[in-house]
Protein backbone atom coordinates (compact mmCIF):
# COMPACT_ATOMS: atom_id res chain seq x y z
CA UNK A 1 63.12 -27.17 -101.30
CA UNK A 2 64.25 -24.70 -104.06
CA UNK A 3 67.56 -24.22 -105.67
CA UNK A 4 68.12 -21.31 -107.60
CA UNK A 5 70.19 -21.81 -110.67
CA UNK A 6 73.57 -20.39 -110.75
CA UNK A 7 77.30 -20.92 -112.30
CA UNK A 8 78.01 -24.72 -111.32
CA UNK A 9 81.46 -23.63 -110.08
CA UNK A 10 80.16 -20.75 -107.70
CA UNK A 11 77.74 -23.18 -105.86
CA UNK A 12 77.95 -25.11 -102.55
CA UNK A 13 75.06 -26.96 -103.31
CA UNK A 14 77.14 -28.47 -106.23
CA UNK A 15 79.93 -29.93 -104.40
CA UNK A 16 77.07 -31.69 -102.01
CA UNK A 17 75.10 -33.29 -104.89
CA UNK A 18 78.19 -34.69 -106.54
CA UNK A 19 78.99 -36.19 -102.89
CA UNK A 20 75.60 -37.45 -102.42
CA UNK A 21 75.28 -39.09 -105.85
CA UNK A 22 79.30 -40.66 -104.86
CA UNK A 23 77.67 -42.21 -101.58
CA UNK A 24 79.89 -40.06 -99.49
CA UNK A 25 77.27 -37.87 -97.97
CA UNK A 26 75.39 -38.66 -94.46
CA UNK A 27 72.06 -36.68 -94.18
CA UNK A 28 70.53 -36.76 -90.69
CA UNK A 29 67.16 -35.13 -89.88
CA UNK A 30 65.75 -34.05 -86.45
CA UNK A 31 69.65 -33.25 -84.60
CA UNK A 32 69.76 -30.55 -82.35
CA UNK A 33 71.99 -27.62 -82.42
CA UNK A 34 72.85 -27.37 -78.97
CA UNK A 35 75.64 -30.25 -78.38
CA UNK A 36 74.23 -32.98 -80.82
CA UNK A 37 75.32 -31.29 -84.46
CA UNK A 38 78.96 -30.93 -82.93
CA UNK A 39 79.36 -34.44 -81.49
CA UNK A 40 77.97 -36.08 -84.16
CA UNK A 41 80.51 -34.17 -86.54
CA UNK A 42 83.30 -35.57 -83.60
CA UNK A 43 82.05 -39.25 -84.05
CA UNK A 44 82.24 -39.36 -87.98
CA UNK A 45 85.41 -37.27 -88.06
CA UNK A 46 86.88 -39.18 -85.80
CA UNK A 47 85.95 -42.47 -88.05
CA UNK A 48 87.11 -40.75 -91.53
CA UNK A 49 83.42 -40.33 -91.79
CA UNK A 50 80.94 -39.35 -94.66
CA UNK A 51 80.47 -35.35 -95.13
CA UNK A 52 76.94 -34.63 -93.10
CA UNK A 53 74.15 -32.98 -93.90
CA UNK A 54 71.95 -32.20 -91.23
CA UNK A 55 68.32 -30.80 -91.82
CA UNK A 56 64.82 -30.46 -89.55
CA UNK A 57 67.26 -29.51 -86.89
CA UNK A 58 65.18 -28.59 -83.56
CA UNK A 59 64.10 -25.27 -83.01
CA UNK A 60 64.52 -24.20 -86.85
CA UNK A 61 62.30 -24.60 -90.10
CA UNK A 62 62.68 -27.52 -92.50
CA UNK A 63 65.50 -26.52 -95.01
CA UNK A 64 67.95 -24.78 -92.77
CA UNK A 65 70.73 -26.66 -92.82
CA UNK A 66 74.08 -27.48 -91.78
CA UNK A 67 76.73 -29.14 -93.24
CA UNK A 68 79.70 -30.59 -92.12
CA UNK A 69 82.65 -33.05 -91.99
CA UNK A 70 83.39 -31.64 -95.67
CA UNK A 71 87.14 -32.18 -95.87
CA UNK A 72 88.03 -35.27 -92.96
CA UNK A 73 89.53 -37.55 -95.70
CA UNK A 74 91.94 -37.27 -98.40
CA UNK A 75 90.02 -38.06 -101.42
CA UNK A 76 87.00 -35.10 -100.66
CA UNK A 77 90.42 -33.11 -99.93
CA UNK A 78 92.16 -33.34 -102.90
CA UNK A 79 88.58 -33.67 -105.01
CA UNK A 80 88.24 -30.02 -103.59
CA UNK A 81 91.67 -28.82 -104.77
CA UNK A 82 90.82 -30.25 -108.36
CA UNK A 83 93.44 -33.28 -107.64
CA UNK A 84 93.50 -36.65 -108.30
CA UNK A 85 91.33 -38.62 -105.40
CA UNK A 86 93.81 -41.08 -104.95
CA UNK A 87 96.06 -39.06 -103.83
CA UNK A 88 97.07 -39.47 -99.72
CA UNK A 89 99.96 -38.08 -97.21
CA UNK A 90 102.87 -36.54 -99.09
CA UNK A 91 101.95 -37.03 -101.99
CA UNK A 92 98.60 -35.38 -101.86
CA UNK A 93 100.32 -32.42 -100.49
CA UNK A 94 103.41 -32.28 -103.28
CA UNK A 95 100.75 -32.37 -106.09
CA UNK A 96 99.19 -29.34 -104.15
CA UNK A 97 102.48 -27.51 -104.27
CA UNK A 98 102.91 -28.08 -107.78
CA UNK A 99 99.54 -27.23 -108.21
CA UNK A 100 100.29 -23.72 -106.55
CA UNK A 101 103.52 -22.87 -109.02
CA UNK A 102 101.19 -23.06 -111.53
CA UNK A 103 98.56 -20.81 -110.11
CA UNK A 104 97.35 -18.36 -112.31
CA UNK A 105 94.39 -16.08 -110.52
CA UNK A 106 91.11 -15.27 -112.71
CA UNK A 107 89.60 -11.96 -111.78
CA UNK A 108 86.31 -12.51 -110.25
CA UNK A 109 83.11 -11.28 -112.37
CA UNK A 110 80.93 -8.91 -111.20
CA UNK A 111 77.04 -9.71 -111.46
CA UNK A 112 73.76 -8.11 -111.44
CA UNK A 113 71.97 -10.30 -109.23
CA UNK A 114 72.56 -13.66 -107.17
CA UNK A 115 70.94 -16.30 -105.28
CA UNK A 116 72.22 -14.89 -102.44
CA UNK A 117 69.42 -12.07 -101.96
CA UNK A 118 66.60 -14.77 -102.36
CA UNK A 119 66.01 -13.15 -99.53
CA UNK A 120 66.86 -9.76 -97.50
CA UNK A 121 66.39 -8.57 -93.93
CA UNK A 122 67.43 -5.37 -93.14
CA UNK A 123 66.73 -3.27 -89.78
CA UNK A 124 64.46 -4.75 -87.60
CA UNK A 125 63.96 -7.86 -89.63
CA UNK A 126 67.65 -8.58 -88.70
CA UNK A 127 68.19 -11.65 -86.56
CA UNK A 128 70.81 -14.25 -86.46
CA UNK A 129 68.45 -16.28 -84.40
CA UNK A 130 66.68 -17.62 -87.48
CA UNK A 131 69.67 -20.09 -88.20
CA UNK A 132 70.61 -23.33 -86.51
CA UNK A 133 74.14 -21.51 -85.57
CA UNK A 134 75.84 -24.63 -83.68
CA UNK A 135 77.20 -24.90 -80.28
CA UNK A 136 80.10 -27.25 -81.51
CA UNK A 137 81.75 -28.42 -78.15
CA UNK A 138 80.64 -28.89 -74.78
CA UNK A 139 81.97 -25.98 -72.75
CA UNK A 140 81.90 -23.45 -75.75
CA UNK A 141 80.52 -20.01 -74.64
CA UNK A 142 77.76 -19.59 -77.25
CA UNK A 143 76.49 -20.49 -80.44
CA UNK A 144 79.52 -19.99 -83.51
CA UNK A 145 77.66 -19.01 -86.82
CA UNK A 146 80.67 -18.97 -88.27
CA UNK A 147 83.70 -21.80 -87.88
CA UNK A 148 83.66 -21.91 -92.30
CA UNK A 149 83.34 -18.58 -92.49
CA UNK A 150 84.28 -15.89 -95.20
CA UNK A 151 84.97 -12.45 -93.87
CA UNK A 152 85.43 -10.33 -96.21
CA UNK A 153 87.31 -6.57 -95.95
CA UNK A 154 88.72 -4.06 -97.66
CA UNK A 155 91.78 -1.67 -97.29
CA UNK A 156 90.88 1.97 -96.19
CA UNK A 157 94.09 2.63 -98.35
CA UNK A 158 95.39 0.13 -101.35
CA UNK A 159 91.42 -0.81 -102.04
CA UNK A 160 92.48 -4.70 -101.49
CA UNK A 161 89.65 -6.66 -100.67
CA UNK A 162 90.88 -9.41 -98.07
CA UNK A 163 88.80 -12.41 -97.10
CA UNK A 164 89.83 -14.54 -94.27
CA UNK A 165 88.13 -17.34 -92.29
CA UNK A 166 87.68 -16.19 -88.49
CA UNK A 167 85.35 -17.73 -85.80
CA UNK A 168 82.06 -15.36 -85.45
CA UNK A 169 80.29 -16.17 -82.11
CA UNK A 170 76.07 -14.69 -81.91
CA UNK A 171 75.86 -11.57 -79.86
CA UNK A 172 72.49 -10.97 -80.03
CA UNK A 173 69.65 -10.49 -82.59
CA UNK A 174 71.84 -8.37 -84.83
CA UNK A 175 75.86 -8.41 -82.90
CA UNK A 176 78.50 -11.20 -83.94
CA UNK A 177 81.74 -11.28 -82.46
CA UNK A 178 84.79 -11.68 -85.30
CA UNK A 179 87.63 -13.08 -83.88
CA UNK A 180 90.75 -11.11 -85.95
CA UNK A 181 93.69 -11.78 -84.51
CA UNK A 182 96.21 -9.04 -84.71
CA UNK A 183 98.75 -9.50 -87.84
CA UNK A 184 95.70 -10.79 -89.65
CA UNK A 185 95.41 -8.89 -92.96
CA UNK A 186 91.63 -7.91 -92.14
CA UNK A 187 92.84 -7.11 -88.68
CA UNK A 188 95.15 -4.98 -90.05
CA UNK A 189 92.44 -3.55 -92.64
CA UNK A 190 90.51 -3.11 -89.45
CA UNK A 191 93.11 -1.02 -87.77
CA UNK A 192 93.25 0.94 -90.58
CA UNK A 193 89.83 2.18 -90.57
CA UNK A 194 89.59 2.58 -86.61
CA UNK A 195 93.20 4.83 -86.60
CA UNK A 196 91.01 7.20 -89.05
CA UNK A 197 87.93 7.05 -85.88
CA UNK A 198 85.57 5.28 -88.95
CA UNK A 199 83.99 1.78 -88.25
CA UNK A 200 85.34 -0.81 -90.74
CA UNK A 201 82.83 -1.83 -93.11
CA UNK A 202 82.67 -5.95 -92.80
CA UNK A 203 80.58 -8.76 -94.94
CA UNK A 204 80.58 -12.48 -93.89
CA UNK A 205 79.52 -15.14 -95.71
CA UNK A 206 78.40 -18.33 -93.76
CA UNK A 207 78.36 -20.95 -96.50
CA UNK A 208 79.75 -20.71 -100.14
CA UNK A 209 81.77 -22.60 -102.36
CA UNK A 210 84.53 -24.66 -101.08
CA UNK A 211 87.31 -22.78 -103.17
CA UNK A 212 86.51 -19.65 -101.44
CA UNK A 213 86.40 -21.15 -97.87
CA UNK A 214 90.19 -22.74 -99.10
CA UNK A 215 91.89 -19.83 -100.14
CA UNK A 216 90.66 -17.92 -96.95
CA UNK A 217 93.15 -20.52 -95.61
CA UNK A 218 95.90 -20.12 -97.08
CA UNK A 219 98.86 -17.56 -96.22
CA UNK A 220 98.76 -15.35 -98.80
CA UNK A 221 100.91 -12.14 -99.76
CA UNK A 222 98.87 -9.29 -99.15
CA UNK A 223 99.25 -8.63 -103.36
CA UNK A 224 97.27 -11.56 -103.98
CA UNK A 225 93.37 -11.23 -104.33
CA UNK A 226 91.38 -14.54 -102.55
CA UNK A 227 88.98 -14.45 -105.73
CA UNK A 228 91.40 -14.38 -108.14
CA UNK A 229 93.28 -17.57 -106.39
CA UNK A 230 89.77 -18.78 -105.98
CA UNK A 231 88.88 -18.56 -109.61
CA UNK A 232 91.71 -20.09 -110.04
CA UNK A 233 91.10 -23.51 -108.14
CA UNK A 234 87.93 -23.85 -109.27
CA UNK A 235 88.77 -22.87 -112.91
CA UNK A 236 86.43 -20.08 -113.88
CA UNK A 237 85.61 -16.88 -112.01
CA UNK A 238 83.93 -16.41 -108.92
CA UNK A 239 80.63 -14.87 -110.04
CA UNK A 240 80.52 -11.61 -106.94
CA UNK A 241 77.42 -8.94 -106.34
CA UNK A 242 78.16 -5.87 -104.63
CA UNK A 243 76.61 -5.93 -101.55
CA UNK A 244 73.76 -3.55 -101.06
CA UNK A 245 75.16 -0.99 -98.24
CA UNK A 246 79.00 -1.17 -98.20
CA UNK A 247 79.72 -2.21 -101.60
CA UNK A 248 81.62 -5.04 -100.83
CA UNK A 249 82.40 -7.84 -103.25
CA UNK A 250 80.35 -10.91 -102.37
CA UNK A 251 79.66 -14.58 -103.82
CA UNK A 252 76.70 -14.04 -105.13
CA UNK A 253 75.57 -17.73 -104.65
CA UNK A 254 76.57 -17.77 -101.34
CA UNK A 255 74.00 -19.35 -98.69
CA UNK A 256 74.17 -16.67 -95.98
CA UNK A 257 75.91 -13.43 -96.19
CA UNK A 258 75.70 -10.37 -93.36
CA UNK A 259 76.95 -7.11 -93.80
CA UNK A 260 77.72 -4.28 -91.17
CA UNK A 261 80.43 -2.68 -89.66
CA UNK A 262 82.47 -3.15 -86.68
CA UNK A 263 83.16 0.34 -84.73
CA UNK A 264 86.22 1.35 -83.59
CA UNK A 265 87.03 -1.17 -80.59
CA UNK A 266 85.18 0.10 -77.25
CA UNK A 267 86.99 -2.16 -74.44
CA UNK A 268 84.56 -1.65 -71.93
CA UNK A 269 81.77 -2.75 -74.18
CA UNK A 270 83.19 -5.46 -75.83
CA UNK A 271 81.41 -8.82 -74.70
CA UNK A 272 82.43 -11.63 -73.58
CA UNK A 273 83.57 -14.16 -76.23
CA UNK A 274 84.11 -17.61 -76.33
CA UNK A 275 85.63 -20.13 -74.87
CA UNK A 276 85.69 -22.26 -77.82
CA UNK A 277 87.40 -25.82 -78.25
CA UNK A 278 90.43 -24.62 -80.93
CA UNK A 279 92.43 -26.23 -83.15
CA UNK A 280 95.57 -27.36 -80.56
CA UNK A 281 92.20 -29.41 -79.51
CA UNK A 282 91.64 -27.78 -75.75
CA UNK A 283 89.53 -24.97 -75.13
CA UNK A 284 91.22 -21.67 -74.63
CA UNK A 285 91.21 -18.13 -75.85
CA UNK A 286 88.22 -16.78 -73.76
CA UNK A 287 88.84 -12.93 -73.57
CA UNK A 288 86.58 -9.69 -72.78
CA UNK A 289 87.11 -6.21 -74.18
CA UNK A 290 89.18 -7.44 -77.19
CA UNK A 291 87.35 -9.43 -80.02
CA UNK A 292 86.08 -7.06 -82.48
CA UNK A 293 82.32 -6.94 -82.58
CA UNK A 294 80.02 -6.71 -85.32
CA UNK A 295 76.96 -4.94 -85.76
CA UNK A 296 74.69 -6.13 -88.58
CA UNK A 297 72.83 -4.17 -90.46
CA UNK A 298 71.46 -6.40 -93.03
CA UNK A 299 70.89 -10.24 -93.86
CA UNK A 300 70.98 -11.96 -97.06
CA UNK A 301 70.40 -15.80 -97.88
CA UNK A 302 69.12 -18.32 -99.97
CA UNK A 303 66.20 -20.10 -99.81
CA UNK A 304 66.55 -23.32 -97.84
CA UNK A 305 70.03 -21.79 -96.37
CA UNK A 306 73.14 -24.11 -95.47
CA UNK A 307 75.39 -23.48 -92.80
CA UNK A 308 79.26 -24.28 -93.97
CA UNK A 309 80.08 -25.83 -90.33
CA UNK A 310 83.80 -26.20 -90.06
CA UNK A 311 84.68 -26.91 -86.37
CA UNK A 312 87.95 -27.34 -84.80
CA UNK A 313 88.61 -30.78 -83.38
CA UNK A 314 91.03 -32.68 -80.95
CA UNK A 315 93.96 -33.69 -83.63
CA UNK A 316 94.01 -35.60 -85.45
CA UNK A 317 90.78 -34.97 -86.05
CA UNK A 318 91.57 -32.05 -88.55
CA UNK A 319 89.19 -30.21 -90.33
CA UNK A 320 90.84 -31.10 -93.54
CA UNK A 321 93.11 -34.13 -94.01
CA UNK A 322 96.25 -32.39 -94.98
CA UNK A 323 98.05 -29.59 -94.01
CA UNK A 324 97.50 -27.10 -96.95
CA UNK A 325 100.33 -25.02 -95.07
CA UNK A 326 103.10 -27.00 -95.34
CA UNK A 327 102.28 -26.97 -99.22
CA UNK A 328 103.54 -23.10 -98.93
CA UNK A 329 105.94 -23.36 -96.56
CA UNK A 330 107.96 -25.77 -98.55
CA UNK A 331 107.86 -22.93 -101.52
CA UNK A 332 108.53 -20.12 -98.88
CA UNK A 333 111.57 -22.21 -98.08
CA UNK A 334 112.91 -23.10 -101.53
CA UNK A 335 112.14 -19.59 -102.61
CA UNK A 336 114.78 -18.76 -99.55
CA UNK A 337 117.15 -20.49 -100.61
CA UNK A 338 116.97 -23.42 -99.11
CA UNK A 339 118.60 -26.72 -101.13
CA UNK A 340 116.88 -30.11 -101.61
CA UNK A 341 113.87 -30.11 -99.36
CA UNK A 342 112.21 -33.61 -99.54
CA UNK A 343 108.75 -33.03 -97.94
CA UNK A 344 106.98 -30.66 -95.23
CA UNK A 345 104.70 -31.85 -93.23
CA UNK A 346 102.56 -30.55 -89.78
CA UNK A 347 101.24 -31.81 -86.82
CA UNK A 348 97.91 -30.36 -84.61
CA UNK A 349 97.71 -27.73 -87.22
CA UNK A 350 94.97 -24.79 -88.37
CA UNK A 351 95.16 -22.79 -91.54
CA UNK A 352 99.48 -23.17 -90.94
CA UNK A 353 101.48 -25.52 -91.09
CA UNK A 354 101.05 -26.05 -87.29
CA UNK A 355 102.75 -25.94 -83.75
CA UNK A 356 105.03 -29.35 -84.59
CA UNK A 357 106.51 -28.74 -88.41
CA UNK A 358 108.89 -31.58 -89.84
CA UNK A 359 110.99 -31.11 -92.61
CA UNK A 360 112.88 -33.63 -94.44
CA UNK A 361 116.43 -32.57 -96.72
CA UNK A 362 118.84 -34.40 -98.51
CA UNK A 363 122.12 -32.88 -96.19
CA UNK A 364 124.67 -31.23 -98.69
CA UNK A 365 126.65 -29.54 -96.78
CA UNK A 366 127.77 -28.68 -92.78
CA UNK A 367 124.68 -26.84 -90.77
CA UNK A 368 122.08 -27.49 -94.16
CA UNK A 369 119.44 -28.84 -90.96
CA UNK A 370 120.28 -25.74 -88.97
CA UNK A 371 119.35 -23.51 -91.43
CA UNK A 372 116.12 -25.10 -92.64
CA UNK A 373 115.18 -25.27 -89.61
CA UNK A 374 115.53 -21.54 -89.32
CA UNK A 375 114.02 -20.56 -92.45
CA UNK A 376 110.67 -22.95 -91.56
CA UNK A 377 110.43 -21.02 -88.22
CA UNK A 378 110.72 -17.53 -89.92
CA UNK A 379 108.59 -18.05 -92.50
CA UNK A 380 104.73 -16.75 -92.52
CA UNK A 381 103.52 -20.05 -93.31
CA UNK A 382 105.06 -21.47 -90.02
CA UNK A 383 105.61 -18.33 -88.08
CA UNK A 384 102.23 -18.61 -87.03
CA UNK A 385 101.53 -20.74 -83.81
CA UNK A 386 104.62 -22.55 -84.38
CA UNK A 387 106.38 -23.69 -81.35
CA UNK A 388 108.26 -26.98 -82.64
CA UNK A 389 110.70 -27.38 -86.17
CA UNK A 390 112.05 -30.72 -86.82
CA UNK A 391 114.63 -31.49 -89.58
CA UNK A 392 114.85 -34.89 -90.78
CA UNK A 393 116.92 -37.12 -93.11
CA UNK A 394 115.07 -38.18 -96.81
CA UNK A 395 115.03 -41.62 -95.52
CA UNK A 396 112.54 -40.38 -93.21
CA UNK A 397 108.53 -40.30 -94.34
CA UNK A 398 107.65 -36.73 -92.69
CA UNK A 399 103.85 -37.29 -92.81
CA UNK A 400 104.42 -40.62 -90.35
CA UNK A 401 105.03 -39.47 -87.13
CA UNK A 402 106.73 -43.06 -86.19
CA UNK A 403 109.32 -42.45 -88.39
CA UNK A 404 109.89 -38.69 -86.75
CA UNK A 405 110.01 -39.79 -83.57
CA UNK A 406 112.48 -42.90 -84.31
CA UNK A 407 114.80 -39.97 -86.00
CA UNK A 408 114.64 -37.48 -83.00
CA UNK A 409 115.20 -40.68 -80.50
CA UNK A 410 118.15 -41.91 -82.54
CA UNK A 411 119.83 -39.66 -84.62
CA UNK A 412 119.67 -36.26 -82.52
CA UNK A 413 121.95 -35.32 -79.71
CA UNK A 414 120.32 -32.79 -77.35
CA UNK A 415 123.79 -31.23 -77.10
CA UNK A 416 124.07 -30.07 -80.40
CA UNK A 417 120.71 -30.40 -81.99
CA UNK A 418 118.62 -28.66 -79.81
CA UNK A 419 118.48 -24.47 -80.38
CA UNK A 420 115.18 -22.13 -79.01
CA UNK A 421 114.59 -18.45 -79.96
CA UNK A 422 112.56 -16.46 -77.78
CA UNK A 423 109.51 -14.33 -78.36
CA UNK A 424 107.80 -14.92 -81.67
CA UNK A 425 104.51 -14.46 -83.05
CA UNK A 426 101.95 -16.96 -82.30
CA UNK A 427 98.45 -17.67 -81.69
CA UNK A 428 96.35 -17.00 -78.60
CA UNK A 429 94.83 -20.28 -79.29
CA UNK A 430 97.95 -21.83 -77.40
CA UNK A 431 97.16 -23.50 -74.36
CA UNK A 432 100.55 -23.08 -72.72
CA UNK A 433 100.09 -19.43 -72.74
CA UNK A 434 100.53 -18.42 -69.27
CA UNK A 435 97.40 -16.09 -67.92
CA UNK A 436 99.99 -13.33 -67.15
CA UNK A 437 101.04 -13.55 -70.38
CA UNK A 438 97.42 -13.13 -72.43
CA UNK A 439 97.97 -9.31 -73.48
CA UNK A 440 95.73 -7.49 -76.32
CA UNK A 441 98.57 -6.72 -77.32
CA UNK A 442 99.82 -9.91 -78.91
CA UNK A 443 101.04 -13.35 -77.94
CA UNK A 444 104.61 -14.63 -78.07
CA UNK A 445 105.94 -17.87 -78.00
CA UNK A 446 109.48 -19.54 -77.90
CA UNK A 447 110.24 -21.77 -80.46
CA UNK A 448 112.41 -25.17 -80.19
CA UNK A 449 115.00 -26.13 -83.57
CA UNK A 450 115.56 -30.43 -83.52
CA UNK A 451 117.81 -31.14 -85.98
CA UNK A 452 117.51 -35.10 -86.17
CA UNK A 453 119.27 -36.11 -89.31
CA UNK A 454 122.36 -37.73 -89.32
CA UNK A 455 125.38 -35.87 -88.13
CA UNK A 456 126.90 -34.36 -91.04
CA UNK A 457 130.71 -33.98 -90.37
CA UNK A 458 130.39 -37.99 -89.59
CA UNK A 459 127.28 -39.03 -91.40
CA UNK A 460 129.32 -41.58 -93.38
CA UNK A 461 130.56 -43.31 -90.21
CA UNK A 462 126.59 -43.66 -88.66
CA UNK A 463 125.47 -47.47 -88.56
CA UNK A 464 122.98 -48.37 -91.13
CA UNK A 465 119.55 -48.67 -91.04
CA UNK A 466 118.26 -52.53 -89.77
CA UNK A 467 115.74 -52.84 -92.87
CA UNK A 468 116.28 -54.55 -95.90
CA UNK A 469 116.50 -52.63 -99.28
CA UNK A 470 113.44 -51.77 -101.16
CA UNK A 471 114.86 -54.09 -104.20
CA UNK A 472 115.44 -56.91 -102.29
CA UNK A 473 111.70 -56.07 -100.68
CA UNK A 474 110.05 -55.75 -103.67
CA UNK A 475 111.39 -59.42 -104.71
CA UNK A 476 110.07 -60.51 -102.15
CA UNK A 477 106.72 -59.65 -102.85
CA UNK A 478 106.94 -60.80 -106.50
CA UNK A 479 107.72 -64.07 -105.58
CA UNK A 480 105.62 -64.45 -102.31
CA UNK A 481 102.50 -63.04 -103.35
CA UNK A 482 103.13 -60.60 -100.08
């Protein structure tokens, strides 16, 4: 095989050496695409497993590869968000946020030439065939070349270039469906283009470095630039090409990048796309004549390519071990207003902070839970596909989900704690999304408030906890060796 050389930083290729040489890489030869890639990724994810490596997969040359299970456990988590490996639950995640208050974006760096066009396919050389594109679950509808995927658009009218991280299911030779969902800023960049009757120019890249898969992620405001905050995380600046037809920005050591344009949206010749197993861990979301589709016009990759293969799994068999979310929704809470928030945490969640958010204050004054449990439901970091908020105490650990459910069983009356508001935004990856209610025009949702702390007007009367005191604990242990 044959690795160009490149900025350290920029590289995926990197970030799997440095695992390999740590022991924490898996490399299996001879898998097939079809069914054995995606359960094998189940099994080790499931077990907290190595990353994988898979190579000599049937049906495809020797060096096209795919790699996944990159971000199952805490430490290859927080090794990827430049934290200390050691770090785990709440603690992981509150050294993110800190992290984040600190950010300070470095303009990406625009290059001659990259690794990236190694090699280039345009026309009728075009064909998404050549690469061992999984088919991750059993009843998924196709083969998904992209579940780590970097789309990357730009605004028709501020010139913002937007990359986001959207499922891409193989068409044919040279079509890939891109699952935008509306409110998605290169949905809305999409929109844009197709209000004006023009296609919407569109560049995906199927396997780069892990900062840029991370910060497609994340929630951001549509002011802030993914390279920049990319640049950022990985501490110098993302070394971009323009790409050869559409002049879009992309990393030029990606592994795969294709470039096209999707036209304005034909309903009666949109294909069928999907199902695909999701992140609430069912399979849903199988629609025709609404996912945007994608014609390709040219090819670029590496030599030896590798397939970034980030699948969705049955929680809580996440695709990364924390939820990067909650990190901004506990700064989108502060920031309104909110008073002593002790921790965030989510449950069964994707890029947000998930359908089940917990949120753990130190009560100051009358209706404190009430309204943080408002302001984590409003928020964009859990507006999205949220359908449950729970408030807790500080005594409560909010990444344990023992503890939450001994709070909501004991410390919250339905009568008082229990509020719903009707209607708001959520995925269409929701399983209990009625079939009447699947519309291309967007998905709503009601959303359920638990306030399980301690009842504030008589918190001082409410029997104590039946533990003894961490002093008298920690004695214990001293003494007894424990």
């Amino acid at each position: 095989m044959t690795q160009s050389k490149t900025n350290r930083a920029n590289d995926l290729r990197a970030f799997i050496e440095d695992l390999r040489t740590a022991g924490d890489l898996r490399e299996i030869s001879g898998a097939d695409w079809n069914l054995e890639i995606g359960a094998i990724t189940e099994l080790l994810g499931e077990e907290e497993g190595p990353a994988i490596l898979f190579d000599d997969i049937v049906g495809h040359p020797a060096g096209y590869r795919v790699f996944s299970n990159v971000l199952r456990t805490h430490r290859r988590t927080a090794s990827s968000l430049g934290l200390a490996p050691e770090l785990s639950g709440v603690a992981l995640l509150n050294a993110w946020r800190k992290r984040i208050k600190e950010m300070a974006p470095i303009a990406p760096v625009t290059v001659k030439d990259g690794p990236v066009f190694e090699n280039r396919l345009e026309g009728g050389e075009v064909d998404l065939g050549r690469f061992p594109a999984p088919v991750w679950h059993e009843q998924d509808g196709g083969r998904y070349l992209g579940t780590g995927s970097a789309v990357i658009t730009r605004d028709p009218d501020t010139g913002a270039v937007n990359i986001g991280t959207y499922r891409c299911m193989v068409q044919g030779k040279d079509t890939i469906s891109v699952k935008m969902n509306k409110g998605k800023h290169g949905r809305i960049a999409m929109d844009k283009y197709h209000a004006k009757g023009a296609p919407c120019p569109v560049a995906i890249g199927f396997g780069q470095a892990l900062p840029i898969f991370m910060v497609s992620q994340m929630p951001l405001a549509p002011d802030q630039q993914e390279y920049g905050v990319a640049g950022w995380l990985q501490g110098s600046p993302v070394e971009v090409v323009e790409s050869p037809i559409h002049g879009l920005p992309i990393p030029a050591a990606a592994e795969i990048v294709i470039e096209g344009v999707v036209p304005p949206l034909d309903q009666t010749e949109l294909p069928k796309e999907g199902p695909f197993g999701e992140w609430p861990g069912y399979f849903a979301d199988t629609t025709v004549g609404e996912v945007p589709l994608m014609t390709v016009q040219a090819i670029y990759h590496r030599n030896d390519p590798i397939i970034l293969g980030v699948p969705p799994l049955k929680p809580p068999n996440n695709y990364v071990s924390v939820p990067l979310g909650a990190a901004q929704l506990w700064d989108q809470m502060e920031s309104a207003g909110i008073p002593d928030v002790t921790g965030v945490w989510g449950y069964v969640y994707g890029s947000q902070s998930g359908p089940f958010t917990v949120v753990s204050i130190t009560q100051r004054y009358a209706g404190h839970a009430k309204q943080a449990a408002m302001a984590a439901a409003s928020a964009r970091s859990g507006a999205y596909g949220g359908k449950f908020v729970v408030v807790v105490d500080d005594d409560i650990d909010v990444s344990k989900i023992d503890e939450v459910i001994w709070a909501i069983a004991t410390r919250c009356n339905p009568r008082d704690g229990l509020d719903k508001i009707r209607g708001v935004w959520t995925s269409p990856a929701d399983p209990a999304i009625a079939p009447d209610d699947r519309s291309p025009h967007g998905y709503t949702m009601d959303r359920v408030l638990i306030d399980a702390c301690r009842p504030y007007r008589w918190r001082d009367e409410f029997p104590a906890v039946n533990v003894f005191s961490d002093s008298y604990r920690a004695k214990m242990r001293k003494k007894w060796g424990i």
